[in-house]
Protein backbone atom coordinates (compact mmCIF):
# COMPACT_ATOMS: atom_id res chain seq x y z
CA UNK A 1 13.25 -2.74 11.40
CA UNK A 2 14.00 -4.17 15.03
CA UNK A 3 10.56 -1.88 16.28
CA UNK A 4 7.80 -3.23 13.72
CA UNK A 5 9.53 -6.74 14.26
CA UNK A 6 8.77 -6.34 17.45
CA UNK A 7 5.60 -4.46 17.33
CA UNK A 8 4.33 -7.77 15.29
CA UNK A 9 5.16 -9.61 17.59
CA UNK A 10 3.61 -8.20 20.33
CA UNK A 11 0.30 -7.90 18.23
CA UNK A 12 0.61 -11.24 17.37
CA UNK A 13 1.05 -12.02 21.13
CA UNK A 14 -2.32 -9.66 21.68
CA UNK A 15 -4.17 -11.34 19.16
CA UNK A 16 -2.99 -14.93 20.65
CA UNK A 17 -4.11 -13.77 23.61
CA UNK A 18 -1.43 -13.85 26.49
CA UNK A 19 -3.12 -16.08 29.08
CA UNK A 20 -4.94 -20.20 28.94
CA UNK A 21 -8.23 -18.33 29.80
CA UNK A 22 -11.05 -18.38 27.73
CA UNK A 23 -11.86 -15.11 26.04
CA UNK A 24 -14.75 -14.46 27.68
CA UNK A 25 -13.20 -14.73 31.23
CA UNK A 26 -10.16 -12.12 29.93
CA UNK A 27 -9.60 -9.35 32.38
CA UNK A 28 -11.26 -5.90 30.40
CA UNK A 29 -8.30 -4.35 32.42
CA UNK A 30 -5.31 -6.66 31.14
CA UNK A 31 -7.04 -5.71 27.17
CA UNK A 32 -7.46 -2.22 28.07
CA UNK A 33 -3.38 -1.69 29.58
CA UNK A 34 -2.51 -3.93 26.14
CA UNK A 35 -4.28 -1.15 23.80
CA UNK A 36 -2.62 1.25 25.55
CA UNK A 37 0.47 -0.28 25.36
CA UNK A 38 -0.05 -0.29 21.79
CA UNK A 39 -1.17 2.78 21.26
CA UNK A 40 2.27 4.23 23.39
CA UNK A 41 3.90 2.06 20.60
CA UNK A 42 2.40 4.20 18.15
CA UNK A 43 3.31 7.47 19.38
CA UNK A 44 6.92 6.68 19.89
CA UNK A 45 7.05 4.82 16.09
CA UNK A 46 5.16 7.53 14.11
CA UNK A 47 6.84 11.62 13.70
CA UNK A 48 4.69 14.41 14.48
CA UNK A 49 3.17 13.57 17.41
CA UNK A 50 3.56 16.16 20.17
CA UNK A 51 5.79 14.04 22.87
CA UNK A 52 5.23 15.44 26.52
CA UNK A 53 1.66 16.26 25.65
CA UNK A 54 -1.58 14.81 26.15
CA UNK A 55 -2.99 13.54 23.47
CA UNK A 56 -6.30 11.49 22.45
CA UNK A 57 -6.08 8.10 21.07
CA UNK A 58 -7.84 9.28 18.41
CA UNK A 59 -5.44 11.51 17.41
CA UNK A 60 -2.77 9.29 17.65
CA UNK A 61 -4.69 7.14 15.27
CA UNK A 62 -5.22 10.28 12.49
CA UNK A 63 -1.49 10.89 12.58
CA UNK A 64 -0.99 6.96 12.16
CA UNK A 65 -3.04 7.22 8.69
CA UNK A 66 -1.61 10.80 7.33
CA UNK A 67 1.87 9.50 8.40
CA UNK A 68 0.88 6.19 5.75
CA UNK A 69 -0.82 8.51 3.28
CA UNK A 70 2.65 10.26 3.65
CA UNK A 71 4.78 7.43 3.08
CA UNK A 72 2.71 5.77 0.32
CA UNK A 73 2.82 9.09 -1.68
CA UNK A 74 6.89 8.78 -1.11
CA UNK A 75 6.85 5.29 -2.47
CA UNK A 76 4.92 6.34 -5.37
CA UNK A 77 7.04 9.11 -5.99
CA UNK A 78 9.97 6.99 -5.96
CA UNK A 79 8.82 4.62 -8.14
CA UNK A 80 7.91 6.90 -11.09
CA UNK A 81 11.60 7.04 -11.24
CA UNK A 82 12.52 3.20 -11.62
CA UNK A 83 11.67 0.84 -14.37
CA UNK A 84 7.89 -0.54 -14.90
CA UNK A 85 8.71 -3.82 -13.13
CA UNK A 86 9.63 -1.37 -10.01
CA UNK A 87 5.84 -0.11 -9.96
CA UNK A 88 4.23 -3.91 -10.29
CA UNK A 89 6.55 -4.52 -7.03
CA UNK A 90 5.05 -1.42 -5.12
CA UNK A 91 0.96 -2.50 -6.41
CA UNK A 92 1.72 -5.52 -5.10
CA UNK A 93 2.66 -3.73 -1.55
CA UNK A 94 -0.44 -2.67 -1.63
């Protein structure tokens, strides 16, 4: 809970934009070291991605979407189990 608490905030800080300057005179570099920094966060948040290897962002980002796929199929799952109210809770989620 503490890491996507504080991944939010730090995307909410990116979005926000860090610095008084206006957007157009944002360093490319500073955006560039924040999507990296983001996509570090990534790596370390979601299993199965090789650690001590290189790998590209967009792999990172197709582990990101089977690990949801993954974890919505789990929530489904878990809900076929519970009462009907259970299931309007997780469509909601959605």
């Amino acid at each position: 809970y503490e890491a996507v608490c504080c991944l939010s905030e730090q995307s909410l800080a990116i979005a926000r934009g860090s610095s008084n300057k206006s957007p157009a005179l944002e360093e490319p570099m500073s955006l560039l070291y924040d999507m990296n920094d983001c996509y570090s966060k990534l790596r370390e948040l979601v299993p199965g991605i090789p650690q001590g290897t290189k790998v590209s962002q967009v792999e990172i980002l197709q582990h990101v979407i089977d690990y949801i796929f993954d974890l919505q199929i789990v929530l489904e799952e878990g809900a076929k189990g519970r009462d009907p109210s259970s299931e309007a809770t997780l469509l909601s989620l959605k």
